[in-house]
PDB file of N, CA and C in Angstrom:
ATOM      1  N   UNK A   1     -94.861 -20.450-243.100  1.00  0.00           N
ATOM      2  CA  UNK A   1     -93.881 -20.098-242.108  1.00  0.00           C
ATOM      3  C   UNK A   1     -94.011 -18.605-241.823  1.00  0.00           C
ATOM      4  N   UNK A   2     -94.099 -17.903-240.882  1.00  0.00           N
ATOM      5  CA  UNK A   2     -94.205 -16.577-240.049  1.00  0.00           C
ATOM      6  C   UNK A   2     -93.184 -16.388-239.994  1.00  0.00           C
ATOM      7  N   UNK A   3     -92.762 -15.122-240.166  1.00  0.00           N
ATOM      8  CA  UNK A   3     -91.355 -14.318-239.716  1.00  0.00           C
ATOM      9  C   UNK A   3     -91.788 -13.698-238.137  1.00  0.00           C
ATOM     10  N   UNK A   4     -90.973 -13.723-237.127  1.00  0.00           N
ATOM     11  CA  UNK A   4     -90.995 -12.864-236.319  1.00  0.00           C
ATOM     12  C   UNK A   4     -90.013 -11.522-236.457  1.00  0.00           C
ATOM     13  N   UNK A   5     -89.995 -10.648-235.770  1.00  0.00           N
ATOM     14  CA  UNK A   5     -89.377  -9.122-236.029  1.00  0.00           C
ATOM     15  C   UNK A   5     -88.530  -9.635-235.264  1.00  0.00           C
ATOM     16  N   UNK A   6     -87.386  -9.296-235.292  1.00  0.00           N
ATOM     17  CA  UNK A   6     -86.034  -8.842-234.763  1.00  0.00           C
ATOM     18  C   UNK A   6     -85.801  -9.145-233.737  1.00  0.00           C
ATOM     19  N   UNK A   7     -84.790  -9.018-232.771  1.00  0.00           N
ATOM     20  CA  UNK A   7     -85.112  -8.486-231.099  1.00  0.00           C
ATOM     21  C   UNK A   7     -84.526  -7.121-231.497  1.00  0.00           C
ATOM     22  N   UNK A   8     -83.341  -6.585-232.653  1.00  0.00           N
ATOM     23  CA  UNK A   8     -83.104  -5.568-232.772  1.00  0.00           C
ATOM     24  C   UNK A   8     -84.342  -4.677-232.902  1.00  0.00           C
ATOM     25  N   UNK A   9     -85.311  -4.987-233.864  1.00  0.00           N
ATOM     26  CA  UNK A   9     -86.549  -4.158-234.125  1.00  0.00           C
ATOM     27  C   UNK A   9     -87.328  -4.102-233.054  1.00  0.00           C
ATOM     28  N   UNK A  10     -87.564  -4.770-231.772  1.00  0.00           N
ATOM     29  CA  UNK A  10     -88.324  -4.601-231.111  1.00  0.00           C
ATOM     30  C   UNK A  10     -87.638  -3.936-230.281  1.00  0.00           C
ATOM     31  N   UNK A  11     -86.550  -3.505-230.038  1.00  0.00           N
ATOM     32  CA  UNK A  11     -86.106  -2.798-229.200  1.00  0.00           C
ATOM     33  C   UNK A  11     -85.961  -1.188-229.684  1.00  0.00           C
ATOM     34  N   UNK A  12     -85.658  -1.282-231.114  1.00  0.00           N
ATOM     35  CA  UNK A  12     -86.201  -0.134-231.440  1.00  0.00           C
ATOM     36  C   UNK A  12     -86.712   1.010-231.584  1.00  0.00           C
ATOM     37  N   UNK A  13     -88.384  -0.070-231.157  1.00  0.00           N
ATOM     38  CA  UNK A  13     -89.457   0.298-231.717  1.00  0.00           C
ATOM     39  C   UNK A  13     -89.812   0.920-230.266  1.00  0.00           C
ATOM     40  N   UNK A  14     -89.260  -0.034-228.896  1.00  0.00           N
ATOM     41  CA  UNK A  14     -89.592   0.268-228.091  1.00  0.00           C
ATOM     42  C   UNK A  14     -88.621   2.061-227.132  1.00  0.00           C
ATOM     43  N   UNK A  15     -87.859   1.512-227.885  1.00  0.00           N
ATOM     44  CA  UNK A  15     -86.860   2.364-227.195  1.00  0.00           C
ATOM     45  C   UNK A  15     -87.895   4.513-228.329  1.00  0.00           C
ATOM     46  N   UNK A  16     -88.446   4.052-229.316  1.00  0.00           N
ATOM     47  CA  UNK A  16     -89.153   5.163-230.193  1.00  0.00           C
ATOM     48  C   UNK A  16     -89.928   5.483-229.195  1.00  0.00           C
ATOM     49  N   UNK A  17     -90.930   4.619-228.449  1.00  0.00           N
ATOM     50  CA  UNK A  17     -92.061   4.448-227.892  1.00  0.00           C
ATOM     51  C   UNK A  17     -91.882   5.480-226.401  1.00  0.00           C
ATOM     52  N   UNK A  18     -90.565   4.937-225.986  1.00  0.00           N
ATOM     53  CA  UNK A  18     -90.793   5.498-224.644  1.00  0.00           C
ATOM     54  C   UNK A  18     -89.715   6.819-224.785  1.00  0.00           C
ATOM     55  N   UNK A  19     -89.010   7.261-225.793  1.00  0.00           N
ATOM     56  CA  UNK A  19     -88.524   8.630-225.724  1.00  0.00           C
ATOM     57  C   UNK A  19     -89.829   9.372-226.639  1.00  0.00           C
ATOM     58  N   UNK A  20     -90.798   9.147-227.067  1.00  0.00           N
ATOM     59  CA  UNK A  20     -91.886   9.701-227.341  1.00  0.00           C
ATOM     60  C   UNK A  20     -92.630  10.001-226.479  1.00  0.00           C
ATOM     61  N   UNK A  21     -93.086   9.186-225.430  1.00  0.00           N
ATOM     62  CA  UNK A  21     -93.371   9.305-224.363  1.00  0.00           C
ATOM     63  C   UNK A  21     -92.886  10.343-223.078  1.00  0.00           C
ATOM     64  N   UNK A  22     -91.754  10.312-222.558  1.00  0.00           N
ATOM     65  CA  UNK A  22     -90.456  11.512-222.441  1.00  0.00           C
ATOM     66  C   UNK A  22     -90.814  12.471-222.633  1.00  0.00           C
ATOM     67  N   UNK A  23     -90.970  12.722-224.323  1.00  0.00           N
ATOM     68  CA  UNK A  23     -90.904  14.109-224.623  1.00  0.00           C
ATOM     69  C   UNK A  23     -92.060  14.901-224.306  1.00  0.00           C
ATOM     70  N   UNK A  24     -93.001  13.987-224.735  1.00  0.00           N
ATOM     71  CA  UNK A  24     -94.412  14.427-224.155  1.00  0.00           C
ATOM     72  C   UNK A  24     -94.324  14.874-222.894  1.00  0.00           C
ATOM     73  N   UNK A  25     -94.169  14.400-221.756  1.00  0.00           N
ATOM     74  CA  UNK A  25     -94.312  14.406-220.535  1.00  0.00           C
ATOM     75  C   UNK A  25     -93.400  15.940-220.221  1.00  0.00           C
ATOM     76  N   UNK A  26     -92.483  15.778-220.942  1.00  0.00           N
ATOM     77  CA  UNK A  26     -91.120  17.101-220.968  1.00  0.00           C
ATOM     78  C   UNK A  26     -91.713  18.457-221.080  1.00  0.00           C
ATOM     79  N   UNK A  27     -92.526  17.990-222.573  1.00  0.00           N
ATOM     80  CA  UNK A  27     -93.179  19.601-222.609  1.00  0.00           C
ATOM     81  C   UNK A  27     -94.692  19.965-222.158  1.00  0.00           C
ATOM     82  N   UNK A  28     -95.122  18.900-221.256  1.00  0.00           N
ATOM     83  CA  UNK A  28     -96.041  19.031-220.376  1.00  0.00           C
ATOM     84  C   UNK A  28     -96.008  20.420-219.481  1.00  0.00           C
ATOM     85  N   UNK A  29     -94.821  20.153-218.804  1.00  0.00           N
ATOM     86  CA  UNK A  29     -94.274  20.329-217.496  1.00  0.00           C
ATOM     87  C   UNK A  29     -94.154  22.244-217.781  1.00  0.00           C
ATOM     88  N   UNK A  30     -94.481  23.030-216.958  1.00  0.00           N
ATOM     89  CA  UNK A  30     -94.426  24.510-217.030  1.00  0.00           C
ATOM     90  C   UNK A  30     -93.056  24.697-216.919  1.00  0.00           C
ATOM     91  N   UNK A  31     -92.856  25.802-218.022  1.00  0.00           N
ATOM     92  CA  UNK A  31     -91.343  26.283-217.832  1.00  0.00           C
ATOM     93  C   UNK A  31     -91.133  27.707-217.336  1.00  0.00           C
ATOM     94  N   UNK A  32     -92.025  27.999-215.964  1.00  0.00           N
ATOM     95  CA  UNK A  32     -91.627  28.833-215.290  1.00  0.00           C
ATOM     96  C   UNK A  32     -90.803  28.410-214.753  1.00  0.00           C
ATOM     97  N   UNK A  33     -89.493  28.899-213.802  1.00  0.00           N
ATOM     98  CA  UNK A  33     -88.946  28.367-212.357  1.00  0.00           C
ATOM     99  C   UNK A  33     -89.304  28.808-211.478  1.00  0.00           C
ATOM    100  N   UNK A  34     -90.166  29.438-211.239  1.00  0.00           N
ATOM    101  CA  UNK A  34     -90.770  29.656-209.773  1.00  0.00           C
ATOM    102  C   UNK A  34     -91.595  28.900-209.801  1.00  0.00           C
ATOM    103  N   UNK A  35     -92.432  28.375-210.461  1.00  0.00           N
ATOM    104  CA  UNK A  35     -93.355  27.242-210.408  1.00  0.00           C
ATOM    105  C   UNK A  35     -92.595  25.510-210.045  1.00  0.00           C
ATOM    106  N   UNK A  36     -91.210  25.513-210.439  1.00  0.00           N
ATOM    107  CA  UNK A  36     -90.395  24.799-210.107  1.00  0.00           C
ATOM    108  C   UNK A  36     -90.165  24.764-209.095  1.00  0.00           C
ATOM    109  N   UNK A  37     -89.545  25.765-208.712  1.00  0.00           N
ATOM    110  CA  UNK A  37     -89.011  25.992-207.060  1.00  0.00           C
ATOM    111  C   UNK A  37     -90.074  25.344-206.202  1.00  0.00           C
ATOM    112  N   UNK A  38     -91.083  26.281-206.072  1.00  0.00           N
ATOM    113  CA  UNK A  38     -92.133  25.886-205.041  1.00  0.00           C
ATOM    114  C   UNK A  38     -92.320  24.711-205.352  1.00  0.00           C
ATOM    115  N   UNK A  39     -93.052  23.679-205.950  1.00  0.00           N
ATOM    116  CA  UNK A  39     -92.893  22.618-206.231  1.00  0.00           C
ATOM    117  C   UNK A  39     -91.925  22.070-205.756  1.00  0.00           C
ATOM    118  N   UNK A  40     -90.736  22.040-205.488  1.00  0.00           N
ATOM    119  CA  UNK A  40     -89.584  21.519-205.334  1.00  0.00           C
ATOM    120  C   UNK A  40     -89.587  21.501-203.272  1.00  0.00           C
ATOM    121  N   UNK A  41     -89.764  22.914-203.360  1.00  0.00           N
ATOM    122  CA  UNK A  41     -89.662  23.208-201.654  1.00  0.00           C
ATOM    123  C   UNK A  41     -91.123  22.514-201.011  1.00  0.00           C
ATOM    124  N   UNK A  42     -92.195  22.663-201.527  1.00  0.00           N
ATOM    125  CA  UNK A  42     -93.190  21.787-201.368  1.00  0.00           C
ATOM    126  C   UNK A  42     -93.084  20.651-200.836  1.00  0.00           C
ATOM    127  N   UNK A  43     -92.671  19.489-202.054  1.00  0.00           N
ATOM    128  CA  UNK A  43     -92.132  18.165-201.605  1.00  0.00           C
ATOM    129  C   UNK A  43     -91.319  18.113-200.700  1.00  0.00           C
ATOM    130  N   UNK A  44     -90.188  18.795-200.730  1.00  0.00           N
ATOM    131  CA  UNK A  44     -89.257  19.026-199.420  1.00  0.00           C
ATOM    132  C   UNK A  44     -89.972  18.459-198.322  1.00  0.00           C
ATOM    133  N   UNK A  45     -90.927  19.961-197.964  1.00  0.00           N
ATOM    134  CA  UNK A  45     -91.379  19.931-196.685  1.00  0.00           C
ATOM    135  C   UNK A  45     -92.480  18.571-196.556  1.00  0.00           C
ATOM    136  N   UNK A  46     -93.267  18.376-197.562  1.00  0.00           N
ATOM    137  CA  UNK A  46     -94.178  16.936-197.247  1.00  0.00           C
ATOM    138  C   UNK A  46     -92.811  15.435-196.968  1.00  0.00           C
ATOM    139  N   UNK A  47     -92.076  15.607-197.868  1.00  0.00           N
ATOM    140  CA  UNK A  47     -91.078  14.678-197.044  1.00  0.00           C
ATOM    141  C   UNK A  47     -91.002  14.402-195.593  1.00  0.00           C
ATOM    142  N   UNK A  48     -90.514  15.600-195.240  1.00  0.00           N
ATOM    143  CA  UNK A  48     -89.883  15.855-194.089  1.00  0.00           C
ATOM    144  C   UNK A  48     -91.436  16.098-193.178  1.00  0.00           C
ATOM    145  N   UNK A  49     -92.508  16.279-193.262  1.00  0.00           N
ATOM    146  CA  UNK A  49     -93.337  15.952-192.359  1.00  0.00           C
ATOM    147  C   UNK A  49     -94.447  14.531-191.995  1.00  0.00           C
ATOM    148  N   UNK A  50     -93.673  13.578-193.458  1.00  0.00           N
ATOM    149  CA  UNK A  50     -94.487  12.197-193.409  1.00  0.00           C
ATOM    150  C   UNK A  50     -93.502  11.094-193.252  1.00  0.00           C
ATOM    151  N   UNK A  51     -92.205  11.399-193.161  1.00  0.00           N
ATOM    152  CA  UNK A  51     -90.956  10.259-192.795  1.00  0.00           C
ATOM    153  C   UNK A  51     -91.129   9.972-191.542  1.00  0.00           C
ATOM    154  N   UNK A  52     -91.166  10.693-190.385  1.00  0.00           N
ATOM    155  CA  UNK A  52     -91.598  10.184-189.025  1.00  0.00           C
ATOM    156  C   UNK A  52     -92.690   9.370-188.675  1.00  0.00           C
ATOM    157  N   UNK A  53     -93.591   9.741-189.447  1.00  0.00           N
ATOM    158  CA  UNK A  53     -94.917   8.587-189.765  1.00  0.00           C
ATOM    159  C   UNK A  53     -94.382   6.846-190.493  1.00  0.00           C
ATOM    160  N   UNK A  54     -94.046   7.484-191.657  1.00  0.00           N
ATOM    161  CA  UNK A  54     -93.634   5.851-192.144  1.00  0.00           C
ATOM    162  C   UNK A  54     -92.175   5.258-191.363  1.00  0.00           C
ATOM    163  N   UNK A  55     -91.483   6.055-190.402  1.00  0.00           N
ATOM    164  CA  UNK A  55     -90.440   5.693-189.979  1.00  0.00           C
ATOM    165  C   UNK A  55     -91.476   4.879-188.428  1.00  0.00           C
ATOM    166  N   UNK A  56     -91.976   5.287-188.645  1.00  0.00           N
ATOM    167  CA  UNK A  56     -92.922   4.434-187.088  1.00  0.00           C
ATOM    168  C   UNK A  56     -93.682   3.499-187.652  1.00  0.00           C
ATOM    169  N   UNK A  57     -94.302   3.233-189.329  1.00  0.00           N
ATOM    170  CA  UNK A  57     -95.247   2.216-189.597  1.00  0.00           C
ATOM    171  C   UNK A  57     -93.850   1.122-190.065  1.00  0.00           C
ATOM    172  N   UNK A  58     -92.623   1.303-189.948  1.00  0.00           N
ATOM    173  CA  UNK A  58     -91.423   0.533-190.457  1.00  0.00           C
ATOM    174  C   UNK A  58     -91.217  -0.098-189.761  1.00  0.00           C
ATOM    175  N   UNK A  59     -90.936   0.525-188.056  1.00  0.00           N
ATOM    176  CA  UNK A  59     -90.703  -0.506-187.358  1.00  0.00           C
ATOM    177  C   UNK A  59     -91.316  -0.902-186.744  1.00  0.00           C
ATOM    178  N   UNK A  60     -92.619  -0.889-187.099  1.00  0.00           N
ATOM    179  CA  UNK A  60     -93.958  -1.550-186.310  1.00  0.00           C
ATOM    180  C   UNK A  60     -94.204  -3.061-187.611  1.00  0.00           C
ATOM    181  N   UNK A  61     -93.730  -3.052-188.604  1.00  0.00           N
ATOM    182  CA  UNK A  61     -93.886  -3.853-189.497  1.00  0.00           C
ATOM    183  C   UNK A  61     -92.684  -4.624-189.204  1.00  0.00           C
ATOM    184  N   UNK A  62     -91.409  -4.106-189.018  1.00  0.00           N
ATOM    185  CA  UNK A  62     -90.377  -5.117-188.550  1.00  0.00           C
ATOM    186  C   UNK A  62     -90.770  -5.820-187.488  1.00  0.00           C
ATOM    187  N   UNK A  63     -91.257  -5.162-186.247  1.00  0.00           N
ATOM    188  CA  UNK A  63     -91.576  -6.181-185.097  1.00  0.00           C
ATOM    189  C   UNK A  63     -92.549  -7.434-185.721  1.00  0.00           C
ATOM    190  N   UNK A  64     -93.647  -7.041-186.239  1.00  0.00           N
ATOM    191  CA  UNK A  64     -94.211  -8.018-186.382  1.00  0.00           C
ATOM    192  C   UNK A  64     -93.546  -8.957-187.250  1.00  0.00           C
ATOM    193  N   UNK A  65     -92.588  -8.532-187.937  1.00  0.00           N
ATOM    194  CA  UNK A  65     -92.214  -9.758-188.678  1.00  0.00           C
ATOM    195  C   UNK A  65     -90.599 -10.357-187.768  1.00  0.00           C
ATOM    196  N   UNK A  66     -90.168  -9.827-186.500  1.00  0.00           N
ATOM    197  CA  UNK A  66     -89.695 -10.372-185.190  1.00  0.00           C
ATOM    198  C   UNK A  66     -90.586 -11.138-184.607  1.00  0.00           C
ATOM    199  N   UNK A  67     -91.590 -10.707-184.533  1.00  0.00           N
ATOM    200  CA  UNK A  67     -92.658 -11.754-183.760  1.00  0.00           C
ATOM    201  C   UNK A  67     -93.069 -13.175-184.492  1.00  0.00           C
ATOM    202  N   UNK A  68     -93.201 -12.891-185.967  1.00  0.00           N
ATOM    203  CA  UNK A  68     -93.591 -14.181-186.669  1.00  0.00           C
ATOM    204  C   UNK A  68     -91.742 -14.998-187.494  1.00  0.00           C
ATOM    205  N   UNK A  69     -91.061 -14.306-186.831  1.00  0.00           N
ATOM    206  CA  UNK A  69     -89.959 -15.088-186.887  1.00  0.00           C
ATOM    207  C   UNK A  69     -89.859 -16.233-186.058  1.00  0.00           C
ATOM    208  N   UNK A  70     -89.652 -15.757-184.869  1.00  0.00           N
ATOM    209  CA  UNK A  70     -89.366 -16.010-183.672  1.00  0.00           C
ATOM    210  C   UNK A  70     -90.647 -17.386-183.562  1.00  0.00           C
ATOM    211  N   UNK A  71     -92.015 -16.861-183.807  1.00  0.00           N
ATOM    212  CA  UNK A  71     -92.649 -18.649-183.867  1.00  0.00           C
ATOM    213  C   UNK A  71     -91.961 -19.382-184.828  1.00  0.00           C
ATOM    214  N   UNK A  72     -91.902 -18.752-186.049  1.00  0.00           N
ATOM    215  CA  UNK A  72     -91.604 -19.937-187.337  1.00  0.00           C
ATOM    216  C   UNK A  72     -90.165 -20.240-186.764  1.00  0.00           C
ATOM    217  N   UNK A  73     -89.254 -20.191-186.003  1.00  0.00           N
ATOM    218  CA  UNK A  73     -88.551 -21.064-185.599  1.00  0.00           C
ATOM    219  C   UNK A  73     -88.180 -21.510-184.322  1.00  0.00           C
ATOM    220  N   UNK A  74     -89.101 -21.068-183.329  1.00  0.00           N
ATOM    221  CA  UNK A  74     -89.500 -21.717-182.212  1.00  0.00           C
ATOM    222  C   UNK A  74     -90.432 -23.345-182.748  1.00  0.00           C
ATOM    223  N   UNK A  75     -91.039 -23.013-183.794  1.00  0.00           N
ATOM    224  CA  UNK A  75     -92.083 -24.042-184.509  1.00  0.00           C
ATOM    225  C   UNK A  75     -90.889 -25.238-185.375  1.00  0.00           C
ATOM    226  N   UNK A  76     -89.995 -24.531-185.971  1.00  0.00           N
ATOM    227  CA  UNK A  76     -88.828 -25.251-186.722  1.00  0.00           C
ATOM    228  C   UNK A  76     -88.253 -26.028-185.498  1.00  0.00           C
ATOM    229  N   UNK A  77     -87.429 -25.584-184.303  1.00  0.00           N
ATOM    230  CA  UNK A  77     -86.957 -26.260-183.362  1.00  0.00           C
ATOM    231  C   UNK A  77     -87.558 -27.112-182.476  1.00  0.00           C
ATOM    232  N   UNK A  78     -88.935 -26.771-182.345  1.00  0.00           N
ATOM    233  CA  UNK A  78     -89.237 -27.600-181.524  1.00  0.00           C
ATOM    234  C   UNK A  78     -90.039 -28.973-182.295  1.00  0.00           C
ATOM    235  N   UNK A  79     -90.324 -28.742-183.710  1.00  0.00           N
ATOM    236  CA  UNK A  79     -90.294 -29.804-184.343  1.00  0.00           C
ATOM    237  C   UNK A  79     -88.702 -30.825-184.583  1.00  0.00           C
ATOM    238  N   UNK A  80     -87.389 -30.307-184.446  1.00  0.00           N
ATOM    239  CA  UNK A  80     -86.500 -31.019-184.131  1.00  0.00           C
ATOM    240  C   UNK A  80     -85.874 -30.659-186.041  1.00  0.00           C
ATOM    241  N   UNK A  81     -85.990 -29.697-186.772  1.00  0.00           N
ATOM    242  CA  UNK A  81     -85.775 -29.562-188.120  1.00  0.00           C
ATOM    243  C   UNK A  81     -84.478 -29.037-187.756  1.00  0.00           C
ATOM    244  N   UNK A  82     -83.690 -29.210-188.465  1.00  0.00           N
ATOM    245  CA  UNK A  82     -81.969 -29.154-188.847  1.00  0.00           C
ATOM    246  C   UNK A  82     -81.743 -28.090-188.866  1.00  0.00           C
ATOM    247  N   UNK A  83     -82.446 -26.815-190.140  1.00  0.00           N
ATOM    248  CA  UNK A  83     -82.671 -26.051-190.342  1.00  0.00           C
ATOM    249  C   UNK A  83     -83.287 -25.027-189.543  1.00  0.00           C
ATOM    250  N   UNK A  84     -83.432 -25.091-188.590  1.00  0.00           N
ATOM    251  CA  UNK A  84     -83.913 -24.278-187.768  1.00  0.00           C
ATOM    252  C   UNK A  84     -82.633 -22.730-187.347  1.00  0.00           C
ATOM    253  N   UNK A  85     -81.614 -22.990-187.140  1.00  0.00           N
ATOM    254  CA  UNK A  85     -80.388 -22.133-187.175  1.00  0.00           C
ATOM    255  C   UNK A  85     -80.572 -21.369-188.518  1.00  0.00           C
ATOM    256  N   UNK A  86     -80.500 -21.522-189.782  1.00  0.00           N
ATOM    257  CA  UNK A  86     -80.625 -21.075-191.093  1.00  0.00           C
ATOM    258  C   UNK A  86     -81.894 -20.082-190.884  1.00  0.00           C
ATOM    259  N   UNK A  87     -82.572 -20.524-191.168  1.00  0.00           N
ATOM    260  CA  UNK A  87     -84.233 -19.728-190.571  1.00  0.00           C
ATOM    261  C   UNK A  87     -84.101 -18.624-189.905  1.00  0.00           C
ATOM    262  N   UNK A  88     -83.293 -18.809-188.212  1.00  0.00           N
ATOM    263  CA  UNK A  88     -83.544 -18.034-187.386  1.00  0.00           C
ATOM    264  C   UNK A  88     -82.502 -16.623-187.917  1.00  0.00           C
ATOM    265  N   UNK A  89     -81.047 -16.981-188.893  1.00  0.00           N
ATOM    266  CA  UNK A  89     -80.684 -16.247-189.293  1.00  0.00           C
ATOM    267  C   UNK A  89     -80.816 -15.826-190.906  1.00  0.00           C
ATOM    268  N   UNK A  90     -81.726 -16.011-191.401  1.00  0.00           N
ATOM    269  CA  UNK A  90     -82.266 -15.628-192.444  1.00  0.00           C
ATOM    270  C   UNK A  90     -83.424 -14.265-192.323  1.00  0.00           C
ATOM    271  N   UNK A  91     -84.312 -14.858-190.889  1.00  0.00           N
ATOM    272  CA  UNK A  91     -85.533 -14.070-190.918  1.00  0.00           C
ATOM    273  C   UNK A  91     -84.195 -12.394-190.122  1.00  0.00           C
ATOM    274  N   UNK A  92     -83.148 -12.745-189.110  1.00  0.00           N
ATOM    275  CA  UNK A  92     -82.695 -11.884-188.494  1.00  0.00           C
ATOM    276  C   UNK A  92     -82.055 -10.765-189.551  1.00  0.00           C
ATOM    277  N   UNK A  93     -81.598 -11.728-190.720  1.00  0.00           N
ATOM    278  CA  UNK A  93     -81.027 -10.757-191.690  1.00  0.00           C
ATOM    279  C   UNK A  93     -81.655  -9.772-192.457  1.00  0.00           C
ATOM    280  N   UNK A  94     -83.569 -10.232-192.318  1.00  0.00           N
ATOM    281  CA  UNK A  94     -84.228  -9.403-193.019  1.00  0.00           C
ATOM    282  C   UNK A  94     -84.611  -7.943-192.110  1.00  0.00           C
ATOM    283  N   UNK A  95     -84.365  -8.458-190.527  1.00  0.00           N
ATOM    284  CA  UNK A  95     -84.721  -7.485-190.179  1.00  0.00           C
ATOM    285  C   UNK A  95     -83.399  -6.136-190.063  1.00  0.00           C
ATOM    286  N   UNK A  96     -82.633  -6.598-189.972  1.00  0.00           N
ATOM    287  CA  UNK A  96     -81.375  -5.661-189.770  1.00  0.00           C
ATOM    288  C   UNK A  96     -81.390  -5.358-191.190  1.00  0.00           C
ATOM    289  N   UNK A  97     -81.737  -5.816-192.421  1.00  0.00           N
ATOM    290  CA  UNK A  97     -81.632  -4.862-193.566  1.00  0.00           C
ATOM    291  C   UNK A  97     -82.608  -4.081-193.268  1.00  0.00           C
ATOM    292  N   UNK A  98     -83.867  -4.414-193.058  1.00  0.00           N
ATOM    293  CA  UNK A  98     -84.815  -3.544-193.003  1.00  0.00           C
ATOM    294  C   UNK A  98     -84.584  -2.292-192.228  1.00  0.00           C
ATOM    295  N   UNK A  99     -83.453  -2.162-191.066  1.00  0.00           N
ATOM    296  CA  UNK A  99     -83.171  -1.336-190.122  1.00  0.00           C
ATOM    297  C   UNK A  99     -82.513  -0.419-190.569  1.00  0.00           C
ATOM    298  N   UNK A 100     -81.316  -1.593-191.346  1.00  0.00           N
ATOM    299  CA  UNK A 100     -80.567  -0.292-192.396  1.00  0.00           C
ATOM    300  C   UNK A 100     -81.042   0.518-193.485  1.00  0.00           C
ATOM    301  N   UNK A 101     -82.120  -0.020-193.897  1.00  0.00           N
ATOM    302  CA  UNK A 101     -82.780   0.370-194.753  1.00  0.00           C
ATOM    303  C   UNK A 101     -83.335   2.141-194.817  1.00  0.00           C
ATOM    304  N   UNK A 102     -83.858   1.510-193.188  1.00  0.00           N
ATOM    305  CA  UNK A 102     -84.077   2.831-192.817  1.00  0.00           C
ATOM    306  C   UNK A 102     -83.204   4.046-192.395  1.00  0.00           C
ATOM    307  N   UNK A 103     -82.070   4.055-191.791  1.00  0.00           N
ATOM    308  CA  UNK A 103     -81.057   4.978-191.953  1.00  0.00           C
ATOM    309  C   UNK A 103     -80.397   4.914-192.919  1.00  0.00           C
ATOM    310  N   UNK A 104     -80.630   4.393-194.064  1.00  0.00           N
ATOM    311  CA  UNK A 104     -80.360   4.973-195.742  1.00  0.00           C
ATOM    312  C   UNK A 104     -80.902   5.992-196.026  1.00  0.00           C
ATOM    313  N   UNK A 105     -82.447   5.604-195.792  1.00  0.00           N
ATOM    314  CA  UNK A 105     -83.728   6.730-196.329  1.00  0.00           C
ATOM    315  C   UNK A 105     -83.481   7.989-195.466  1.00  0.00           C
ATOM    316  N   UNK A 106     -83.572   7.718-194.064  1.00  0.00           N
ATOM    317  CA  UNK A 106     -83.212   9.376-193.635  1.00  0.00           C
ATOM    318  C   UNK A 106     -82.208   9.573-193.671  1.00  0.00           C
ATOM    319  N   UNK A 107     -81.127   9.637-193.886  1.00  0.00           N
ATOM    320  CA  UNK A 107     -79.751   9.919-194.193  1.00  0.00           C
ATOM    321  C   UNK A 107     -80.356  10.330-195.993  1.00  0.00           C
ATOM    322  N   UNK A 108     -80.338   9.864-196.860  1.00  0.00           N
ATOM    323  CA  UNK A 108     -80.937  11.074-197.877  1.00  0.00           C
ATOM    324  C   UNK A 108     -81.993  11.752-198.066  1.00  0.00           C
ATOM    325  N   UNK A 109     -83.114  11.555-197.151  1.00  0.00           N
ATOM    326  CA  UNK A 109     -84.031  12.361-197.584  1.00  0.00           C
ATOM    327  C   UNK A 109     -84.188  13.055-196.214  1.00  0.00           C
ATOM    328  N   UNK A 110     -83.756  13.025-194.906  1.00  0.00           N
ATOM    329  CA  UNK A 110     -83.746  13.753-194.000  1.00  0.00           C
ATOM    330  C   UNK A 110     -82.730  15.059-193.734  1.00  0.00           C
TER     331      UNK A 110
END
């Protein structure tokens, strides 16, 4: 008969694992703050000059998935499926999250 370890011990062991990990990474990191700063204002500005880009590959990815809605239940209805209403507001719900999605992101990172 085999013993297995714990779930207490494996959590542990894991929880050792990844604040070891942490710390490492912690005292990696330069402890100037001007090396911080810039770094910091850096990202800033690459933010703020590649959000207009992925804010245009967003809703070029929503349309298309308006466009392959719109068959998959033009295809549902005109096969005569029940479900076709469900569908058409399932795929609509993904896109209006996706919309909101996006005035989440620039609203904090803009």
């Amino acid at each position: 008969m085999t013993m297995r370890p714990s779930l207490l011990l494996r959590l542990t062991v894991l929880f050792i694992v990844f604040t070891c990990m942490g710390l490492s990474t912690l005292y990696a990191q330069s402890s100037e703050s001007s090396d911080v700063i810039s770094a910091m204002q850096q990202s800033s500005s690459d933010i703020h000059t590649l959000y207009p880009i992925m804010e245009k590959i967003a809703a070029v990815v929503m349309a298309i998935m308006g466009v392959i809605a719109g068959v998959n239940v033009f295809s549902k209805w005109a096969n005569g499926d029940h479900h076709a209403r469900q569908s058409a507001l399932n795929w609509f719900g993904a896109i209006v999250f996706g919309s909101f999605l996006l005035i989440i992101i620039r609203a904090i990172f803009i």
